[in-house]
C-alpha atoms as a PDB file:
ATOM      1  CA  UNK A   1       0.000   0.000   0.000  1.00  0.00           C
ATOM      2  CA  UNK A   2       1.694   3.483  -0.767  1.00  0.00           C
ATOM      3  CA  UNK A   3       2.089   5.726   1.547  1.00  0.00           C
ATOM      4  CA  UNK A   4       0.150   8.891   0.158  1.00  0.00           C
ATOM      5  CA  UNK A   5       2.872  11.625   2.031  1.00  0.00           C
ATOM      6  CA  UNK A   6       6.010   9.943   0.561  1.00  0.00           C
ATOM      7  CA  UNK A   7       7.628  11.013  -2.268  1.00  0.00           C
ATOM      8  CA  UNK A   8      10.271   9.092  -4.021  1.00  0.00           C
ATOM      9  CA  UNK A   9      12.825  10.898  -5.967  1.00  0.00           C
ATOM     10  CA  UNK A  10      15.882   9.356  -7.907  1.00  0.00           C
ATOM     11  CA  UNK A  11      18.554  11.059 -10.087  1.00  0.00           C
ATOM     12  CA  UNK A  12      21.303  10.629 -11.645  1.00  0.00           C
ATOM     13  CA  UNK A  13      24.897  12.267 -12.795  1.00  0.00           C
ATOM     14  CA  UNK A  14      28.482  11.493 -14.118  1.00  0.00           C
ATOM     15  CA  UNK A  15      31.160  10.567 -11.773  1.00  0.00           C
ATOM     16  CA  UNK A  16      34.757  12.501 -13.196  1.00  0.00           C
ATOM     17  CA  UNK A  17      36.805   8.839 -13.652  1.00  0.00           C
ATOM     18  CA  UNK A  18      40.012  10.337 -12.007  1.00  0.00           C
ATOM     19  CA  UNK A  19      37.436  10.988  -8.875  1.00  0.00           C
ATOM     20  CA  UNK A  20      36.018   7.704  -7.962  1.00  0.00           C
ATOM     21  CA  UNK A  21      38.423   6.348  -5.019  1.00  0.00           C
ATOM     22  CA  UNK A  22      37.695  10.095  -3.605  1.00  0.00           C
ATOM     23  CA  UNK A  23      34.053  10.342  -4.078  1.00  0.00           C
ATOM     24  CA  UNK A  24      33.537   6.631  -2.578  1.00  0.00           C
ATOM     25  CA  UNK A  25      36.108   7.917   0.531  1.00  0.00           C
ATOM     26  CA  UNK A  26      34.322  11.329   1.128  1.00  0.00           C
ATOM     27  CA  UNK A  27      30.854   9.401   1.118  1.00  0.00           C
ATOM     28  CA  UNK A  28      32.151   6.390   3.274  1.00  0.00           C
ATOM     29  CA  UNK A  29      32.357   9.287   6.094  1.00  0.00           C
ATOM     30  CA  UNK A  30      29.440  12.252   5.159  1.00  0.00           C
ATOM     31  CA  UNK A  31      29.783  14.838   7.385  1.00  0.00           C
ATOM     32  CA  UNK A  32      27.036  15.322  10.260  1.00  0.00           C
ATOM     33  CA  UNK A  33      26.019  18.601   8.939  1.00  0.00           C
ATOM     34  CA  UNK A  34      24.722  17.457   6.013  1.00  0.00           C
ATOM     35  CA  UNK A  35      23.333  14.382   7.005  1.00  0.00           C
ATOM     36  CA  UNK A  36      21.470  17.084   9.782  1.00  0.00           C
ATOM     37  CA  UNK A  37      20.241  19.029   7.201  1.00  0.00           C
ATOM     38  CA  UNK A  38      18.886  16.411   5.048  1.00  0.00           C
ATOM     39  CA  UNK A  39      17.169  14.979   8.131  1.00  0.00           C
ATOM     40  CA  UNK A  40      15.855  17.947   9.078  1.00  0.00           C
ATOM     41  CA  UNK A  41      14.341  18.634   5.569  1.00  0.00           C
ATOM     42  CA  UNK A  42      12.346  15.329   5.452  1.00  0.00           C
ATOM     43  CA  UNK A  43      14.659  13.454   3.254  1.00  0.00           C
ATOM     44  CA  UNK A  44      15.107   9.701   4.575  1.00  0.00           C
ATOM     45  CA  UNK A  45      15.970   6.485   3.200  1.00  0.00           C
ATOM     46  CA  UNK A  46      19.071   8.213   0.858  1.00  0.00           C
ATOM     47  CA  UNK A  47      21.521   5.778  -0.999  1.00  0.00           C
ATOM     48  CA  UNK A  48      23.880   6.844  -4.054  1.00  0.00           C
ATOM     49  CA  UNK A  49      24.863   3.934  -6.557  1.00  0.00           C
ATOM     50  CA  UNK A  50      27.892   3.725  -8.464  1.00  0.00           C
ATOM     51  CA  UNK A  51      27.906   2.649 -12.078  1.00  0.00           C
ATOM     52  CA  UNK A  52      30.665   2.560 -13.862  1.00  0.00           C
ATOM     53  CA  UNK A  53      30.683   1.138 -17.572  1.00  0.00           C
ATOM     54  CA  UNK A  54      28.520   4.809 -17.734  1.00  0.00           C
ATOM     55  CA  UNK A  55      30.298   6.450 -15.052  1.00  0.00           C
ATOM     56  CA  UNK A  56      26.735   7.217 -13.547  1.00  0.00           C
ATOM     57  CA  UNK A  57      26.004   7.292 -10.111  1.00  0.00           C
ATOM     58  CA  UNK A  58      22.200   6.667  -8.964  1.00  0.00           C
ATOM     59  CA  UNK A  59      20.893   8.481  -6.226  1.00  0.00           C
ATOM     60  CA  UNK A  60      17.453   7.865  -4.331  1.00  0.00           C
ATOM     61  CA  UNK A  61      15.670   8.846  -1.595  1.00  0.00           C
ATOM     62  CA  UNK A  62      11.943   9.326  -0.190  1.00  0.00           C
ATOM     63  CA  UNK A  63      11.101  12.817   1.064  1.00  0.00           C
ATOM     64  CA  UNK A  64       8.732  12.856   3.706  1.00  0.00           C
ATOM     65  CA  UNK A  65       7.396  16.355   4.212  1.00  0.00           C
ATOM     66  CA  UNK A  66       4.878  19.063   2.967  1.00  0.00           C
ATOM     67  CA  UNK A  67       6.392  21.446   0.615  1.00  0.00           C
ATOM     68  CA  UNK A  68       9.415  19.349  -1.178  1.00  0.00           C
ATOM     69  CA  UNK A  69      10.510  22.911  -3.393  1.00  0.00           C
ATOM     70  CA  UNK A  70      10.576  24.893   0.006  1.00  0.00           C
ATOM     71  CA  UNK A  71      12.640  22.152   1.729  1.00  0.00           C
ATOM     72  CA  UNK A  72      14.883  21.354  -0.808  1.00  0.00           C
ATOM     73  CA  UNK A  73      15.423  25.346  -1.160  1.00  0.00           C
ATOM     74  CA  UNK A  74      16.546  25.076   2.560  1.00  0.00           C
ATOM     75  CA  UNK A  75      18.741  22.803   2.229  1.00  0.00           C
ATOM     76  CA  UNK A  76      20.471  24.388  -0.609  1.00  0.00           C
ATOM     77  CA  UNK A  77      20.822  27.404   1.961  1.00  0.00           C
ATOM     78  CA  UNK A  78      22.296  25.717   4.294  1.00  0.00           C
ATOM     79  CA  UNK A  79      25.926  26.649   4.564  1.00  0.00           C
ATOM     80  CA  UNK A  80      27.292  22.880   5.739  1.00  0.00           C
ATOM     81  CA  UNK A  81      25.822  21.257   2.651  1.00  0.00           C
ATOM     82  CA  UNK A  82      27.254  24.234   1.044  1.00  0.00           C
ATOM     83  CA  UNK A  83      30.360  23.199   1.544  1.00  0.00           C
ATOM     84  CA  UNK A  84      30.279  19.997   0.966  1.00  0.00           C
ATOM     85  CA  UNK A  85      28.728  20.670  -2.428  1.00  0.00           C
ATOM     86  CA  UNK A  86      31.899  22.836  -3.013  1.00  0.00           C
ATOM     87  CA  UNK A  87      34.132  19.137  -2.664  1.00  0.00           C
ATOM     88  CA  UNK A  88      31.974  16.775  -4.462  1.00  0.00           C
ATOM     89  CA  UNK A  89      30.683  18.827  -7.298  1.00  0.00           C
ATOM     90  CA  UNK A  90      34.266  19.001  -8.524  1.00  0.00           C
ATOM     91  CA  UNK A  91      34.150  15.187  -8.765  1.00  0.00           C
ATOM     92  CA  UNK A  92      30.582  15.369 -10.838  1.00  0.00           C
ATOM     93  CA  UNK A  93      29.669  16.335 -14.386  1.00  0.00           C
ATOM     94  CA  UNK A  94      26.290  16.971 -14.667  1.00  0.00           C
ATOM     95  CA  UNK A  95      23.873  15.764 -17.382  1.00  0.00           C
ATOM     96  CA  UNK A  96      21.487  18.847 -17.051  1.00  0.00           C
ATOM     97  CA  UNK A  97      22.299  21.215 -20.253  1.00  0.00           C
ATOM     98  CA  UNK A  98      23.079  24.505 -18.420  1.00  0.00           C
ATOM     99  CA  UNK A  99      23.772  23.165 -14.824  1.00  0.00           C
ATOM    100  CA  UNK A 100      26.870  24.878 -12.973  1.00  0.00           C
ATOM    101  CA  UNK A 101      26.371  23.155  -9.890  1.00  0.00           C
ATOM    102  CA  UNK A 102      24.454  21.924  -6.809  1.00  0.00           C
ATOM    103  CA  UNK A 103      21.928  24.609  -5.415  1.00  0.00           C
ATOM    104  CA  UNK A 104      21.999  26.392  -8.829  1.00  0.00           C
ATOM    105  CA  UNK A 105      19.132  27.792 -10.743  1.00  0.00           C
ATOM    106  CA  UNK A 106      19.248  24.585 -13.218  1.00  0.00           C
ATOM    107  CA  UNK A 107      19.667  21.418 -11.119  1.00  0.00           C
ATOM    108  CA  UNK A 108      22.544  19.565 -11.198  1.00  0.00           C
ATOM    109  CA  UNK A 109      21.330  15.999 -10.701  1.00  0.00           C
ATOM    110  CA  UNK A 110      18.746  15.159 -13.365  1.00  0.00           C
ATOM    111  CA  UNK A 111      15.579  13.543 -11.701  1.00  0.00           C
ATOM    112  CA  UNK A 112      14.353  10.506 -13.108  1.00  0.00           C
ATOM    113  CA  UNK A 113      10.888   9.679 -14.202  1.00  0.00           C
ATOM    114  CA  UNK A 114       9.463   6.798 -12.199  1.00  0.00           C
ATOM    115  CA  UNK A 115       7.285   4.182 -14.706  1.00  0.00           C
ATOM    116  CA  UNK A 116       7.029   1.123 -11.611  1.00  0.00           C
ATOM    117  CA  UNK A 117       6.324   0.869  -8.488  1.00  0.00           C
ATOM    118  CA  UNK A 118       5.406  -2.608  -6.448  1.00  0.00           C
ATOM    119  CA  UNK A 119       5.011  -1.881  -3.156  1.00  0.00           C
ATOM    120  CA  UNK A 120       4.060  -5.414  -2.183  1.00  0.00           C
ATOM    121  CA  UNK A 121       2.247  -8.612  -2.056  1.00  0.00           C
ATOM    122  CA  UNK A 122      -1.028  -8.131  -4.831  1.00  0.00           C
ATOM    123  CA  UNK A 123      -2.994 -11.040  -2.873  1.00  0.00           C
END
């Protein structure tokens, strides 16, 4: 049964091929900031996936609140996640024509389309 307040969200970007050992290092250990902020934003339930014949790297996650624009603005404001966008954008090349980078005008991941969901047992 779906749960009518959760949305999903998944998107995707390009993974710089020199930055891969550093990207998988600076995400075995994300900083407490930014896991705050996402927390306190109503995103839960966040995993990135690595690709790489494509270099692409996967990310979902189910946002739990109200207003998802107003939260996501939020956390684009706030100045931990700042930073870290400032280290792992470097590593990134987005797939969104005119992107410059995270918290930008343009996104900088490109969100997927979802076309399934099974959210259990049909019987």
């Amino acid at each position: 049964m779906s749960i009518p307040h959760v949305k999903r969200v998944c998107q995707i970007i390009k993974l710089k091929p020199e930055a891969e050992a550093e990207y998988k290092a600076i995400h075995a250990n994300v900083w407490p900031g930014v896991l705050a902020a996402l927390a306190r934003h109503h995103i839960a339930d966040y995993s990135i996936h690595y690709y790489p014949p494509l270099r692409l790297l996967i990310a979902s996650f189910k946002y739990t609140g109200a207003d998802y624009d107003a939260d996501m603005r939020l956390v684009a404001a706030d100045p931990e996640t700042q930073r870290w966008w400032k280290v792992t954008d470097g590593m990134q090349e987005s797939v969104v024509e005119g992107a410059t980078g995270s918290g930008g005008a343009v996104p900088w991941w490109q969100e997927l389309e979802e076309v399934f969901r099974f959210e259990g047992s049909s019987v």
